[in-house]
Protein backbone atom coordinates (compact mmCIF):
# COMPACT_ATOMS: atom_id res chain seq x y z
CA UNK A 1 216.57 177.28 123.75
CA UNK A 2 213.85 177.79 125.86
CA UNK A 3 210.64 175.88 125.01
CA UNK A 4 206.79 176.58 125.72
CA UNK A 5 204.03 173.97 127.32
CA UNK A 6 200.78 173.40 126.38
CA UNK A 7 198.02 175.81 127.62
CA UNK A 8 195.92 173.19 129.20
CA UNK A 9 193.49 176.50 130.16
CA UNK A 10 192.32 175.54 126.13
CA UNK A 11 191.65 171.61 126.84
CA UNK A 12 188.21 170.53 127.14
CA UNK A 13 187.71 167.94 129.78
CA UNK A 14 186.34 164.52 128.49
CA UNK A 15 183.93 164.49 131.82
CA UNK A 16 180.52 163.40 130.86
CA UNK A 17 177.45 164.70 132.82
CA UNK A 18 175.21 162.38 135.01
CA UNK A 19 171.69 162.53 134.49
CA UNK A 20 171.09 164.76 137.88
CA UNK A 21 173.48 167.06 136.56
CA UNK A 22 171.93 167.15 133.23
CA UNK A 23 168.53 167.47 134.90
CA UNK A 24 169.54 170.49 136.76
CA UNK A 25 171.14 172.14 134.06
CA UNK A 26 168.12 172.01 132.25
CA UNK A 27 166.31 173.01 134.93
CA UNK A 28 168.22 176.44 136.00
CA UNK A 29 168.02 176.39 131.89
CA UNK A 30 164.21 176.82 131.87
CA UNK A 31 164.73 178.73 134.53
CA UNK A 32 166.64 181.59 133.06
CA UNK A 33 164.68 181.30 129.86
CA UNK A 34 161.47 182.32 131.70
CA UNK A 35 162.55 184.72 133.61
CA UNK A 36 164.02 186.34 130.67
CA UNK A 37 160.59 185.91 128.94
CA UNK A 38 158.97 187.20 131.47
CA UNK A 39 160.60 190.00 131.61
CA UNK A 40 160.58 190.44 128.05
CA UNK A 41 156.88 189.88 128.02
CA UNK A 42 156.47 192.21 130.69
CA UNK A 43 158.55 195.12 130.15
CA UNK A 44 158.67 195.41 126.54
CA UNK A 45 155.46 193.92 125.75
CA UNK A 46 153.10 195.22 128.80
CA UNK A 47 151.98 192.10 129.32
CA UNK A 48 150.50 190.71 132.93
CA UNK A 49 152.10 188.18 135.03
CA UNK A 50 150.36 185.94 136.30
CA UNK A 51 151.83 185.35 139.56
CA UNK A 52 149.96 187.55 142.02
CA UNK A 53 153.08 187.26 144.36
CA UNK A 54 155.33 188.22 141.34
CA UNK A 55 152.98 190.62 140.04
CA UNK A 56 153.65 192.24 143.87
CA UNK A 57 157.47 192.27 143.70
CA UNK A 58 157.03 193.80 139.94
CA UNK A 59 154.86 196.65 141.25
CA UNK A 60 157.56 197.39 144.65
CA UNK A 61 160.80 196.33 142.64
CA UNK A 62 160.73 196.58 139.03
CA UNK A 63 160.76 194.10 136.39
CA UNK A 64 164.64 193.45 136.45
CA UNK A 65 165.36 193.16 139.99
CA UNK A 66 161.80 191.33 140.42
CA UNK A 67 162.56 188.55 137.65
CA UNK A 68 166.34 187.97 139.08
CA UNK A 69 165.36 187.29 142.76
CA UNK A 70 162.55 184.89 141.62
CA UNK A 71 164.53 182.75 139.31
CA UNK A 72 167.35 183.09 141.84
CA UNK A 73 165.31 181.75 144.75
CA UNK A 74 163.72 178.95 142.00
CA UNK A 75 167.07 177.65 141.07
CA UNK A 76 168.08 177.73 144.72
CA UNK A 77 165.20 175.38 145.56
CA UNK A 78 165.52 173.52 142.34
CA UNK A 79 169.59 172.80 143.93
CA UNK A 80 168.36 171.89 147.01
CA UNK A 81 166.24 169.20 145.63
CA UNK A 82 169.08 168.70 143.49
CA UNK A 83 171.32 168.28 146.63
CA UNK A 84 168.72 166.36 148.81
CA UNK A 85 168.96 163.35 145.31
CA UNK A 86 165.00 164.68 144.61
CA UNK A 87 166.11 164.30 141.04
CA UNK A 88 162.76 162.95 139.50
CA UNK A 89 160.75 166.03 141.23
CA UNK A 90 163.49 168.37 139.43
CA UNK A 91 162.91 167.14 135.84
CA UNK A 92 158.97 167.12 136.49
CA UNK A 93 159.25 170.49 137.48
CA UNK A 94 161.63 171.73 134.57
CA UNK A 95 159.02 169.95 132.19
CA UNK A 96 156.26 171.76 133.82
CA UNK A 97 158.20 175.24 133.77
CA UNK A 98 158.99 174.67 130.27
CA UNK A 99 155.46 173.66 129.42
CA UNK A 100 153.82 175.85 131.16
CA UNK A 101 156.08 179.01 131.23
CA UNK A 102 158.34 179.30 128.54
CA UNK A 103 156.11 177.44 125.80
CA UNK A 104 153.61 180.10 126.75
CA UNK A 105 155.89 183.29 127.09
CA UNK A 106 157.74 182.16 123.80
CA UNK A 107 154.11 182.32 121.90
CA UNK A 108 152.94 185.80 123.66
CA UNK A 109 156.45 187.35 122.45
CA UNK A 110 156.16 185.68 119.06
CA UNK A 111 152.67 187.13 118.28
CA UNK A 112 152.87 190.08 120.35
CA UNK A 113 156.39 191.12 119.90
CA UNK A 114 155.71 191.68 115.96
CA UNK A 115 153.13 194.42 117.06
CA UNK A 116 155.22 196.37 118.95
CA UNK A 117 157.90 196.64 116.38
């Protein structure tokens, strides 16, 4: 009689995060939330970003490939300071991102984003 093992594929590993890995999660996190946002706020809503160097690459690339080579060079900075143990300068800058980013794009789509539907 032939008998089956247990799919460990299905096990969840009991590994806990360390704080610099939570901190960077959170930070490529924020990161993907804004550029989401962003794009959402820009495409959809018409509204202006206020990056003059993003605002560039939006006008040459288009919103989608503009937004995804931002946050991907962001989040590859944000793991090199990750990498080099610049942990505290990672969670300032997710905080400020959030604050400053997604805070904002979250209340432009939430009063805006009702208009346009």
């Amino acid at each position: 009689m032939m008998t089956m093992a247990p799919v460990r594929a299905l096990q969840i590993s009991s590994r806990r995060f360390s704080w610099p890995e939570v901190i960077l999660l959170a930070f490529v996190t924020v990161q993907v939330l804004d550029g989401v946002m962003s794009y959402v706020g820009v495409h959809q809503i018409g509204w202006m970003e206020g990056n003059p160097l993003v605002e560039w690459y939006l006008s040459v690339l288009g919103p989608a490939l503009a937004f995804t080579l931002v946050k991907l060079f962001a989040v590859a900075c944000g793991s090199l300071l990750y990498f080099k143990a610049r942990h505290g300068t990672v969670a300032v800058l997710t905080v400020f991102y959030l604050a400053f980013a997604v805070v904002p794009w979250a209340r432009v789509i939430h009063v805006y984003g009702d208009a346009i539907r």
